[in-house]
Protein backbone atom coordinates (compact mmCIF):
# COMPACT_ATOMS: atom_id res chain seq x y z
CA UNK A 1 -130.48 -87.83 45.00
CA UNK A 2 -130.82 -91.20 43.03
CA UNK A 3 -132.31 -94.46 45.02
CA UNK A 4 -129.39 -96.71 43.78
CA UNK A 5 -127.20 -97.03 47.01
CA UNK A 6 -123.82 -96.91 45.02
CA UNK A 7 -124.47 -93.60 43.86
CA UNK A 8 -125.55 -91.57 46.54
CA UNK A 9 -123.82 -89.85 48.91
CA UNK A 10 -122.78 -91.55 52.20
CA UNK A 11 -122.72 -89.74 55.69
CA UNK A 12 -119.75 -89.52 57.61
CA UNK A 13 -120.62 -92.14 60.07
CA UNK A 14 -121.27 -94.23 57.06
CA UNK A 15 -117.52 -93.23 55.56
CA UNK A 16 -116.14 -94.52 59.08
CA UNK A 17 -117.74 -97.47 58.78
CA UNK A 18 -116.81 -98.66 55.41
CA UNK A 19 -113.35 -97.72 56.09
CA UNK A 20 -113.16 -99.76 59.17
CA UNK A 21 -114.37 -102.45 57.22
CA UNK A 22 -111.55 -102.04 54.87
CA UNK A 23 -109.31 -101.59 57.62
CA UNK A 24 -110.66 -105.22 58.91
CA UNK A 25 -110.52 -106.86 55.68
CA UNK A 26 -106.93 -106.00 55.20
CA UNK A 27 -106.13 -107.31 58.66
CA UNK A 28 -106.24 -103.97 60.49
CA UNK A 29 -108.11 -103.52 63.34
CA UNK A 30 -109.58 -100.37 64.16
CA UNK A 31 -107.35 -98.51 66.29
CA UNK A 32 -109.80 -97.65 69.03
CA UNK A 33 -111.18 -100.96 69.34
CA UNK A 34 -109.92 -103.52 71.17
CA UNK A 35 -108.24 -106.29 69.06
CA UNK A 36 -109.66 -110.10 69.13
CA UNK A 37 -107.64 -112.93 68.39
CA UNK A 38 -107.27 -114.02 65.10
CA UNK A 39 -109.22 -117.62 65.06
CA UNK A 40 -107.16 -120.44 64.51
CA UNK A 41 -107.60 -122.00 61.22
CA UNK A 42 -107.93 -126.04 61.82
CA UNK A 43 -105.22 -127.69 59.63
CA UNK A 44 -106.96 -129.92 56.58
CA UNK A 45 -106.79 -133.55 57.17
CA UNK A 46 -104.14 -135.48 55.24
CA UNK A 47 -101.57 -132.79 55.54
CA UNK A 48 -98.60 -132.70 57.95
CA UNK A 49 -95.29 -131.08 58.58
CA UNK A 50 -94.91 -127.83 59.10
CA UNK A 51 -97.27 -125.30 57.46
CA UNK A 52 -97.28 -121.65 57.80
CA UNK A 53 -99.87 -119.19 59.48
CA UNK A 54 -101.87 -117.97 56.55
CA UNK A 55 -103.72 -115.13 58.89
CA UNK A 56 -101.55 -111.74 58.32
CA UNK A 57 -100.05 -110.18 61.50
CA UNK A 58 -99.93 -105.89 62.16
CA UNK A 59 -96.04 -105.23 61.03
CA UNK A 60 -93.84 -103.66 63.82
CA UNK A 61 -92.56 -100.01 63.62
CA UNK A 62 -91.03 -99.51 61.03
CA UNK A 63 -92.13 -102.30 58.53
CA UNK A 64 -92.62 -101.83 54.93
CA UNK A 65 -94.60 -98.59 53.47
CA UNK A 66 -97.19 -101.41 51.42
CA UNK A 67 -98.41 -102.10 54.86
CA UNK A 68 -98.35 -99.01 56.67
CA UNK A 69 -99.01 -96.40 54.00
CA UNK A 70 -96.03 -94.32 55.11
CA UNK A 71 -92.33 -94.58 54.77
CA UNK A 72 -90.51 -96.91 56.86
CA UNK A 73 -88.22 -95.21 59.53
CA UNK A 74 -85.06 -95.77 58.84
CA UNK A 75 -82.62 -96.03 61.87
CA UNK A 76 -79.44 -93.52 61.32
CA UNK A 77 -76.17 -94.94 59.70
CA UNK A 78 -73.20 -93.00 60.34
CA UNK A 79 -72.05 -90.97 57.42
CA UNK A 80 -68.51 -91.62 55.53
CA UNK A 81 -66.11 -88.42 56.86
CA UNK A 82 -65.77 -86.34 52.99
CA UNK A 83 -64.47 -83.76 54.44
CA UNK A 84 -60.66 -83.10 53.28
CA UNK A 85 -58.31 -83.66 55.98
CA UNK A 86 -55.85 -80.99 54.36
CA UNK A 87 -58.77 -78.27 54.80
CA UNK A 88 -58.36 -76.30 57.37
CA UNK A 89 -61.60 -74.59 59.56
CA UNK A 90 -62.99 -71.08 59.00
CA UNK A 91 -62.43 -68.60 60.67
CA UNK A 92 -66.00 -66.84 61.23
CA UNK A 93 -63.88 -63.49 62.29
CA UNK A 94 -61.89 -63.61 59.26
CA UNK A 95 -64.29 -61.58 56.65
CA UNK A 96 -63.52 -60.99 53.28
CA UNK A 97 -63.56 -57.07 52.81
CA UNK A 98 -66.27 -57.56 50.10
CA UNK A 99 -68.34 -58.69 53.04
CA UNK A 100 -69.05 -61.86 51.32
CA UNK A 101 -68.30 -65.67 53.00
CA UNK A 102 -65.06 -66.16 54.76
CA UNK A 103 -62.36 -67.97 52.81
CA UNK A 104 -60.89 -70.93 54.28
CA UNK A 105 -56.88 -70.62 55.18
CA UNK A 106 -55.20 -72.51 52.37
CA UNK A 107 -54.59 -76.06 53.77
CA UNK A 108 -50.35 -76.82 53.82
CA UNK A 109 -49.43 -79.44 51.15
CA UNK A 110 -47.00 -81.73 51.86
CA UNK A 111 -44.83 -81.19 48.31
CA UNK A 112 -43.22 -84.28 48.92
CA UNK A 113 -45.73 -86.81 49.14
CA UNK A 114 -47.21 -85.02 45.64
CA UNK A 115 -43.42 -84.18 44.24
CA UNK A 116 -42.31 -86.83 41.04
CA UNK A 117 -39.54 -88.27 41.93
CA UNK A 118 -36.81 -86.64 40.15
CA UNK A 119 -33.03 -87.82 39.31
CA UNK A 120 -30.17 -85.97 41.44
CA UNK A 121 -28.06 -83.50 39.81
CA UNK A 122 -24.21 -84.32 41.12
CA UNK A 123 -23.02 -80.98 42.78
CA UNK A 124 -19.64 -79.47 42.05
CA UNK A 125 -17.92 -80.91 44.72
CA UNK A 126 -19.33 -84.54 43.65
CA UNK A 127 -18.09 -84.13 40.56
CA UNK A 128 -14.58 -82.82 41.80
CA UNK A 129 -14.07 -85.45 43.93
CA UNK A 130 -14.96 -88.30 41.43
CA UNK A 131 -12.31 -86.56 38.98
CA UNK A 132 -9.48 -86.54 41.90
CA UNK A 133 -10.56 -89.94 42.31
CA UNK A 134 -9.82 -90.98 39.03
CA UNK A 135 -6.68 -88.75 38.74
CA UNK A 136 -5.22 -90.39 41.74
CA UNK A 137 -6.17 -94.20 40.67
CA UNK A 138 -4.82 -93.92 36.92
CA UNK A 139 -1.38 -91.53 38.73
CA UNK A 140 -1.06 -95.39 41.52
CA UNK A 141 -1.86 -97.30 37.97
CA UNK A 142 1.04 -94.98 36.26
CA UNK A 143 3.38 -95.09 39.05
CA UNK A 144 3.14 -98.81 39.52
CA UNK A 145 3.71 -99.38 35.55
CA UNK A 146 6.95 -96.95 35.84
CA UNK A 147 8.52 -98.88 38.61
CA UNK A 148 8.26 -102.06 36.37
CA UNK A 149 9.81 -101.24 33.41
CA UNK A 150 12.51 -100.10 35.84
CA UNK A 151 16.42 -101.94 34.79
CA UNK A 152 17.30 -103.18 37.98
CA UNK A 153 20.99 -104.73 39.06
CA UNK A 154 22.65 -105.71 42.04
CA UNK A 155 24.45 -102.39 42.83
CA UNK A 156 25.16 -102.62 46.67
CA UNK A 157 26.06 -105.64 47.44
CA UNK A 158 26.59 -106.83 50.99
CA UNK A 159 30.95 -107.24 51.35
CA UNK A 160 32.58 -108.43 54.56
CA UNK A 161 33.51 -105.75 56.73
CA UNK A 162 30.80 -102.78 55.04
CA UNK A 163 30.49 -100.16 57.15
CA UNK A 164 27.09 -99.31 59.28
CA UNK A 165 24.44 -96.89 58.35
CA UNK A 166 25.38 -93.42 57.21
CA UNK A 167 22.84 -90.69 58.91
CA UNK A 168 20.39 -89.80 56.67
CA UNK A 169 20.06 -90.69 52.92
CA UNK A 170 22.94 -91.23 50.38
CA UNK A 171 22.15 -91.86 46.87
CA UNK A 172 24.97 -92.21 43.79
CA UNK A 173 23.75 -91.20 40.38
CA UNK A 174 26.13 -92.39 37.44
CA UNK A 175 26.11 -91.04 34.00
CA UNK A 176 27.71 -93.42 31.77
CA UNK A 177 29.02 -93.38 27.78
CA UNK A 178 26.72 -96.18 27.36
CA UNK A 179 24.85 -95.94 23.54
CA UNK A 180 22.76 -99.14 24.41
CA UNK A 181 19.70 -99.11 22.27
CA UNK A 182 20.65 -96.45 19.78
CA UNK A 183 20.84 -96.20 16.20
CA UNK A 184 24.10 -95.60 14.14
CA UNK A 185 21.84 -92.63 13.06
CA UNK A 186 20.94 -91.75 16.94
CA UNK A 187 24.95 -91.57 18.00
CA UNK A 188 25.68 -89.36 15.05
CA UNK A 189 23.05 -87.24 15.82
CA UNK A 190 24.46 -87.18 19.74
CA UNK A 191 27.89 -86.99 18.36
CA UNK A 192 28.83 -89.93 20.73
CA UNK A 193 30.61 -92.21 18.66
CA UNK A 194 30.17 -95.89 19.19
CA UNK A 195 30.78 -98.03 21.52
CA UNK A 196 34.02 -99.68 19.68
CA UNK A 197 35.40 -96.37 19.49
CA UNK A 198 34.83 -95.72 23.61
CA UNK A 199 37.15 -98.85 24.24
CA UNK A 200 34.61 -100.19 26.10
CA UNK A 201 31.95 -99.08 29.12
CA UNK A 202 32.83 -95.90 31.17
CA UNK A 203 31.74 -93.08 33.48
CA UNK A 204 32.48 -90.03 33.65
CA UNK A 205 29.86 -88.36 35.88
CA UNK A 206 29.17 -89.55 39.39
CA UNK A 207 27.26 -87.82 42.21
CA UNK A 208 26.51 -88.25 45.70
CA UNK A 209 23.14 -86.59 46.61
CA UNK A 210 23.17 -86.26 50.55
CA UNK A 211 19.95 -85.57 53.26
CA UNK A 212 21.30 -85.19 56.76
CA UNK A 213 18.20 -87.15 59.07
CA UNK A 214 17.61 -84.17 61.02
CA UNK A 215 16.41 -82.40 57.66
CA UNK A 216 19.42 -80.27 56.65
CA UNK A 217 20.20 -78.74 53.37
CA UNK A 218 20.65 -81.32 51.11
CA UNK A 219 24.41 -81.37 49.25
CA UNK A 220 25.20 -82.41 45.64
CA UNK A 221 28.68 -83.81 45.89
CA UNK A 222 30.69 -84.17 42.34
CA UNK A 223 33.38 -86.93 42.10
CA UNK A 224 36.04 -86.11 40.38
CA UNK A 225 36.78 -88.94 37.86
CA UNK A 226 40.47 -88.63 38.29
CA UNK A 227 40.34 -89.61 41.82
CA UNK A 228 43.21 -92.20 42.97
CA UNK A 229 41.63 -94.57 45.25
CA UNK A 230 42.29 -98.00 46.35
CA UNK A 231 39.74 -100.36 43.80
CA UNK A 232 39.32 -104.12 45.93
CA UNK A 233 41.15 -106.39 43.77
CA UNK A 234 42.90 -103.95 41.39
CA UNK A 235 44.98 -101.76 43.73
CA UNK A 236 45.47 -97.94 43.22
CA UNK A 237 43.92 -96.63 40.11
CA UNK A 238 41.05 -93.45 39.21
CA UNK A 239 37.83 -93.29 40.76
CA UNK A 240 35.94 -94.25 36.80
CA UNK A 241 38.32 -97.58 36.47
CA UNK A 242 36.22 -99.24 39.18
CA UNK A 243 33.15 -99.01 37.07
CA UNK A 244 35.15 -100.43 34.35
CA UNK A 245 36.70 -103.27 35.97
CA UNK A 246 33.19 -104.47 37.84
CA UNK A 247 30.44 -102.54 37.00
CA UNK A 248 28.28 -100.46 39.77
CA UNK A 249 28.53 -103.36 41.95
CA UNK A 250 32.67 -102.72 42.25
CA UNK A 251 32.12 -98.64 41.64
CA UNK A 252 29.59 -98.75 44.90
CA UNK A 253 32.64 -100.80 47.26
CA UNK A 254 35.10 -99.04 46.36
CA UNK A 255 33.65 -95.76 47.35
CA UNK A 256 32.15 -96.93 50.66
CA UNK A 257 35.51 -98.45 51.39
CA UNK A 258 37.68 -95.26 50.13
CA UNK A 259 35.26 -92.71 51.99
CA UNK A 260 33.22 -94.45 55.07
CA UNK A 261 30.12 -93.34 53.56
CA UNK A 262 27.33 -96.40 53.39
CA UNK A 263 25.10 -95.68 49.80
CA UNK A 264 21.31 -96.40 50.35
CA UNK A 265 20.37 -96.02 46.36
CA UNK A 266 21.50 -96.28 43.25
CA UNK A 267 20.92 -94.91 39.57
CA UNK A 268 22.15 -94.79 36.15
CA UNK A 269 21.58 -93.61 33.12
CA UNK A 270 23.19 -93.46 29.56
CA UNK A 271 23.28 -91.11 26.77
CA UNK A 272 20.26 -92.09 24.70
CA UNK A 273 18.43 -91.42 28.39
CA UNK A 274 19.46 -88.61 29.47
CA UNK A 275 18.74 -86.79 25.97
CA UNK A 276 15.06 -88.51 26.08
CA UNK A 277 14.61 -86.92 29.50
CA UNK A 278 15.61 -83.27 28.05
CA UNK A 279 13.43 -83.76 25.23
CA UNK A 280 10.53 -84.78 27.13
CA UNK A 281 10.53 -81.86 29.23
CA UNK A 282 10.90 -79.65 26.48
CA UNK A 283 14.10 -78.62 26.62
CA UNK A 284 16.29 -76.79 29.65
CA UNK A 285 16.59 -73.46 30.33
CA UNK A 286 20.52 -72.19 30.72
CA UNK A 287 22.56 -69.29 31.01
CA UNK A 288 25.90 -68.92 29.83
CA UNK A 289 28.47 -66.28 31.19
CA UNK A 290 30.73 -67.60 28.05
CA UNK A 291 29.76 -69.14 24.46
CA UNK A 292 31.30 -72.79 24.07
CA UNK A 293 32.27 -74.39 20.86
CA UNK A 294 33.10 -78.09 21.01
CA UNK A 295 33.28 -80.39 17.84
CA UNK A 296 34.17 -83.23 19.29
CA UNK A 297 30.74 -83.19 21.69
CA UNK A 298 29.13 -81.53 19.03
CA UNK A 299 28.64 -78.68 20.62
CA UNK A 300 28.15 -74.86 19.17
CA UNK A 301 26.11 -72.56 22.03
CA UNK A 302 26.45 -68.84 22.25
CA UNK A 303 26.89 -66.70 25.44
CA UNK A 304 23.30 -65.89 27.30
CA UNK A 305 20.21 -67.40 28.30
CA UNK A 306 18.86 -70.24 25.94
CA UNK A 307 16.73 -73.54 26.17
CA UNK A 308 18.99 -76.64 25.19
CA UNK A 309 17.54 -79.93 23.96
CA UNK A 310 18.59 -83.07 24.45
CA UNK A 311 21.47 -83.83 22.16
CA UNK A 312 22.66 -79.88 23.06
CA UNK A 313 22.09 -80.67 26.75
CA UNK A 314 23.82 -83.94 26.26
CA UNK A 315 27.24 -82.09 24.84
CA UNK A 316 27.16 -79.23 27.77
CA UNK A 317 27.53 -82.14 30.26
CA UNK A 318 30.35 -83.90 27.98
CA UNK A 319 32.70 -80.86 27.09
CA UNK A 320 36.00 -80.20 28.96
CA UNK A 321 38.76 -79.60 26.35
CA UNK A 322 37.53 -75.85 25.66
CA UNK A 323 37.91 -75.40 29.65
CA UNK A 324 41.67 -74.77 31.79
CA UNK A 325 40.70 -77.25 34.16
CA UNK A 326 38.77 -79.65 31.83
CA UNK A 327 37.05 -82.22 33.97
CA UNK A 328 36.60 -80.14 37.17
CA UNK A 329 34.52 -77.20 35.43
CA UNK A 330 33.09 -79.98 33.32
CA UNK A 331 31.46 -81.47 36.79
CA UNK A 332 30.82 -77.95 37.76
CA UNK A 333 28.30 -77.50 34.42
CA UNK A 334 27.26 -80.93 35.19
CA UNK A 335 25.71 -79.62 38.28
CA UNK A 336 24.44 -76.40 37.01
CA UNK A 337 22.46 -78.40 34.90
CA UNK A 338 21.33 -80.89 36.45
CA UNK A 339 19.59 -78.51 38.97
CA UNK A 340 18.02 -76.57 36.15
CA UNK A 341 16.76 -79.89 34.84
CA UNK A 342 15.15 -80.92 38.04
CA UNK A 343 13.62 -77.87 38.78
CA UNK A 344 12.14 -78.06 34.94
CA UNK A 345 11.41 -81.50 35.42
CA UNK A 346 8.93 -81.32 39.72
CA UNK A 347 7.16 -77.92 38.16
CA UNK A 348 3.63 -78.01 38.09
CA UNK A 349 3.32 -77.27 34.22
CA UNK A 350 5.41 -80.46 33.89
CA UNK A 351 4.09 -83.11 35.85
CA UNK A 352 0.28 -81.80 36.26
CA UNK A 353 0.46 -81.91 32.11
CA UNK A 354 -0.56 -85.39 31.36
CA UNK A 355 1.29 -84.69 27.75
CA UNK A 356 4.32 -84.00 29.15
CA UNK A 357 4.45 -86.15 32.07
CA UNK A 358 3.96 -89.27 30.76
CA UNK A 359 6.62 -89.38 28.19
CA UNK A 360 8.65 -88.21 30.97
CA UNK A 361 8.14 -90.76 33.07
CA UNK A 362 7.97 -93.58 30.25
CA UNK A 363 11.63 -92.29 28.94
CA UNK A 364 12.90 -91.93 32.64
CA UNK A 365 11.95 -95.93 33.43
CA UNK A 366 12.79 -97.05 30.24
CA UNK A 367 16.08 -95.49 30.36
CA UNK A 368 17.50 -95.82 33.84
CA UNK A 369 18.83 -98.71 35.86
CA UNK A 370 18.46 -98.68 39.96
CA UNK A 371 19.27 -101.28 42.26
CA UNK A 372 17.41 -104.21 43.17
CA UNK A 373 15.94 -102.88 45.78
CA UNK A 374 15.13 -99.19 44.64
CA UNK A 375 11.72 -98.29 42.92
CA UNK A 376 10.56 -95.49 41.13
CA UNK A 377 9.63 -93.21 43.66
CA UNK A 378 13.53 -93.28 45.49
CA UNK A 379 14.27 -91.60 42.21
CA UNK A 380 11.07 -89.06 42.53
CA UNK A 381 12.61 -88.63 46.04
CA UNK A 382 15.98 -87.51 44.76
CA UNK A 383 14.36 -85.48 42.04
CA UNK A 384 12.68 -83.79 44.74
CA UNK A 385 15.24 -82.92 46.37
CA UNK A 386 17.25 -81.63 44.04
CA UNK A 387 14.82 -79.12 42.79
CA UNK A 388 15.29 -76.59 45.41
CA UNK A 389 18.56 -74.98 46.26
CA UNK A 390 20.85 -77.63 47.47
CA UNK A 391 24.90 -77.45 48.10
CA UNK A 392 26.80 -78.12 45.49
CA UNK A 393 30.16 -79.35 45.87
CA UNK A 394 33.02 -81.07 44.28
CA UNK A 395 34.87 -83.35 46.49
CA UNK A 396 38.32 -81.69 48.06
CA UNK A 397 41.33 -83.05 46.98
CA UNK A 398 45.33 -82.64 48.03
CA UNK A 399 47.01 -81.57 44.83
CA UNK A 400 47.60 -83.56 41.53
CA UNK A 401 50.32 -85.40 40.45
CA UNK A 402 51.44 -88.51 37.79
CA UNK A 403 51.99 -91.66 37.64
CA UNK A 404 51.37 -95.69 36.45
CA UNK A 405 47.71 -94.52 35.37
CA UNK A 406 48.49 -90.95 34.02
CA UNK A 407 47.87 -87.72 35.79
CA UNK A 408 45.23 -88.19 38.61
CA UNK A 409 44.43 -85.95 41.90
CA UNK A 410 45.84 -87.17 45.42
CA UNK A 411 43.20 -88.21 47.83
CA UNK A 412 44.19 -86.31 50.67
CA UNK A 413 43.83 -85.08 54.50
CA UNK A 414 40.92 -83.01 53.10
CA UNK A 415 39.06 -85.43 51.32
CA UNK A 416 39.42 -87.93 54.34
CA UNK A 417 38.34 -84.72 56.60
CA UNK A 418 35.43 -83.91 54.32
CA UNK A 419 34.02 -87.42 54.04
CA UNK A 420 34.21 -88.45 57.72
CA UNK A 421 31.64 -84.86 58.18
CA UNK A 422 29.41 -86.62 56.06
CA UNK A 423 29.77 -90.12 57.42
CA UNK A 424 28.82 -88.68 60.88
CA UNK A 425 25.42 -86.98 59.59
CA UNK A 426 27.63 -83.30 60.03
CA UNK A 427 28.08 -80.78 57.45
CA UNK A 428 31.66 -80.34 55.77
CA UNK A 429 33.56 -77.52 57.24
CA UNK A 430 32.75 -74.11 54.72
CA UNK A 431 36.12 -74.12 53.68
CA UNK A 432 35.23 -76.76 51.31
CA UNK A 433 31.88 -75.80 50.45
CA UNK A 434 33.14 -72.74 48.70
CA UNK A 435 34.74 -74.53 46.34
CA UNK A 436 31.31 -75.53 44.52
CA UNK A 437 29.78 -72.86 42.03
C-alpha cells in the first residue's frame, strides 16, 4: 500500500463516514441521526425587504429525482377510455377450433350513421301519379279552353206564361244548312250549295234527347220538319219555319208552347261542323241494308258495311228524294248515325288519343253554338248519353194533309198523348215507340 492518503484503500467505517459527510454537505442529514436545526444566517446590514432562505430544505415525497436520486412518484391519472364502444366482449368459452385466442363477436354497425347520403329513386307509383297529375291538369286546362271558344246565343228565353220544369233533362240539338265560314271550294266539295241558293237560313234536323230523373232509358226523339204547329206571332205554319222567322230563340217557344215540354239545353251545329267532327274522328262506321245514290247531296255509297267521312257522312244525313217517305226515313238515318257517331266519338281509342281528341274537341267548340247558359261539358253530357243504346223515336203524328204552306203532317191526339208522357217524367206508351228503327 502507498503512504499518500488519496490512494489507499479506505475501510468501511471510513466509506460511511465520507459519505455522511457528503450526505451533510449536500444538506442531507444522516438518516439515523437526529437532525439539528439549520442555524439562522443573520441578514447583512444595509439590506431590507424580503430575502429568501439560502439554507436548502429535505424535499417532500415525491420531489424531484436531482434531489432524491430516484424517480419521483407520480400520483395515478385516470386513463382516456380507447377502447371501441362498437366492440363487443369476448367470450372466454367461445374457442376458435384451431385452439388459438377467441375472436371477438363482430360489433353491429349502424349503416346509417356511416351510409352517404344518396338521392331517392321515384317508385312506380310516384311516377304514375305525377303523370295522372299532369294528365288531369292539362284535360281542366283543355276543357276550360273548349268551353270558351264555345258560340253562345240566347236560345231559351224566359216568355210569359212558360211552363214549369220538365222531369229530368231535355236537350234540342239543331242541324242547320248554315255554310258560315266555308269556302266556295269547301261547299262544292260538301255539295251544299250556297247560301243564296238556300233562300236563306234553315233546319232540317231537330232532336229532343230525353233523361227521365229517376234514371230511365234515355229517348232520341226526331221532329219531323213538316210538323204544323202554332209559331207565336206567325200563326199555323211547319215546325222548320219557326227557326226561320226568329232563330232558336222562336224555334225553342214554339215547341215548349206546342208540346208542354220545358228545354234545359241547347245546341247547333252547321254543315262545315258536323263534317269537321266526322273527320276528326276518323270517319264513321255504317251499314247499309240498300246502296243510295244521290247527286243532288252528292252522294254515291254502296250496300254493306263502310266508314263514311265527313262530306259522305254529311250527304247520308241530307238525302230523302231516293226514299218513299223522303223526310221521315231521312230522320230515321239521321238517328242511325248519329248513334254510330257518338259511340265512335266517348270510345277510349278516341278520347284517351291526345291526336285525335283534341282536334275533336277544337272542331266541336269551334263549330257549335249552345245557349248562354250551357258549357262544354252539357254537350259531353248528351254525348254521353247517347253512346249507349237509347230509344229512338220519331214524334207520332195524325195523318198528312195540304194546305196554305204545302203538304205538312197534322199534329194530332197522338202527338198531344205522346208529349204530355214526356212532360210528366213517364215513358210514351210502346205503341209509339215502335215506330222508331
Amino acid at each position: 500500500m502507498t503512504d499518500d492518503p488519496r490512494r489507499r484503500h479506505l475501510t468501511p467505517e471510513e466509506a460511511a463516514e465520507l459519505r455522511r459527510r457528503a450526505r451533510e454537505a449536500r444538506g442531507y442529514a444522516d438518516p439515523g441521526a437526529p437532525r439539528d436545526p439549520a442555524p439562522r444566517r443573520e441578514r447583512p446590514a444595509g439590506r431590507t425587504g424580503y430575502q429568501p432562505r439560502q439554507q436548502p430544505e429535505p424535499l417532500p415525497r415525491g420531489g424531484s429525482a436531482r434531489h432524491t436520486g430516484r424517480p419521483p412518484e407520480r400520483s395515478p391519472r385516470p386513463r382516456a377510455d380507447t377502447r371501441d364502444p362498437y366492440r363487443q366482449p369476448v367470450d372466454p368459452r367461445a374457442q376458435r377450433p384451431d385452439g388459438g385466442r377467441p375472436r371477438a363477436a363482430a360489433p353491429p354497425r349502424d349503416r346509417r350513421a356511416h351510409r352517404a347520403p344518396r338521392t331517392r329513386r321515384p317508385g312506380p307509383l310516384r311516377i304514375l301519379g305525377l303523370i295522372l297529375v299532369v294528365v288531369l291538369t292539362l284535360g281542366v286546362a283543355g276543357v276550360i279552353w273548349a268551353d270558351s271558344t264555345l258560340q253562345r246565343i240566347d236560345a231559351l228565353t224566359d216568355y210569359p206564361g212558360r211552363g214549369g220544369k220538365t222531369p229530368g233533362t231535355v236537350t234540342l240539338l239543331v242541324g242547320t244548312d248554315s255554310r258560315e265560314g266555308l269556302t266556295p271550294e269547301q261547299q262544292a266539295q260538301l255539295s251544299t250549295g250556297s247560301e243564296s241558293d238556300a233562300g236563306g237560313r234553315r233546319t232540317d234536323t231537330m232532336m229532343l234527347v230525353y233523361t227521365p230523373r229517376d234514371g230511365g232509358r234515355t229517348m232520341l226523339i226526331s221532329l219531323p220538319r213538316d210538323l204544323l204547329v202554332d209559331i207565336p206571332g206567325y200563326g199555323q205554319n211547319k215546325l222548320n219555319a219557326a227557326y226561320a222567322f226568329g232563330g232558336p230563340a222562336l224555334l225553342t217557344q214554339t215547341l215548349e208552347e206546342q208540346s208542354g215540354v220545358r228545354i234545359d239545353h241547347y245546341a247547333e251545329i252547321g254543315f262545315g261542323g258536323f263534317a269537321g267532327i266526322v273527320d276528326a274522328v276518323g270517319g264513321v262506321d255504317l251499314c247499309l241494308d240498300e246502296p243510295i245514290n244521290d247527286p243532288l247531296a252528292g252522294l254515291d255509297l254502296a250496300a254493306g258495311c263502310q266508314t263514311l267521312t265527313g262530306p259522305q257522312a254529311l250527304g247520308f244525313v241530307r238525302t230523302r228524294y231516293g226514299f218513299a217517305e223522303q223526310d221521315l226515313q231521312r230522320v230515321r238515318n239521321q238517328r242511325q248515325f248519329l248513334g254510330a257517331l257518338m259511340r265512335k266519338t266517348m270510345s277510349p281509342g278516341i278520347l284517351l288519343n291526345p291526336f285525335t281528341a283534341l282536334p275533336l274537341v277544337d272542331s266541336a267548340a269551334a263549330s257549335a253554338t249552345v245557349d248562354t247558359g250551357d258549357h262544354i261539358w252539357n254537350l259531353a253530357s248528351v254525348m254521353w248519353k247517347l253512346r249507349g243504346d237509347p230509344l229512338t223515336v220519331t214524334a207520332p203524328y195524325d195523318g198528312m194533309e195540304s194546305g196554305d204552306v204545302g203538304s205538312y203532317l197534322v199534329w194530332g191526339p197522338s202527338t198531344t198523348e205522346f208529349f204530355d208522357a214526356v212532360a210528366s217524367g213517364r215513358t210514351p206508351p210502346q205503341d209509339y215507340l215502335e215506330s222508331g228503327p
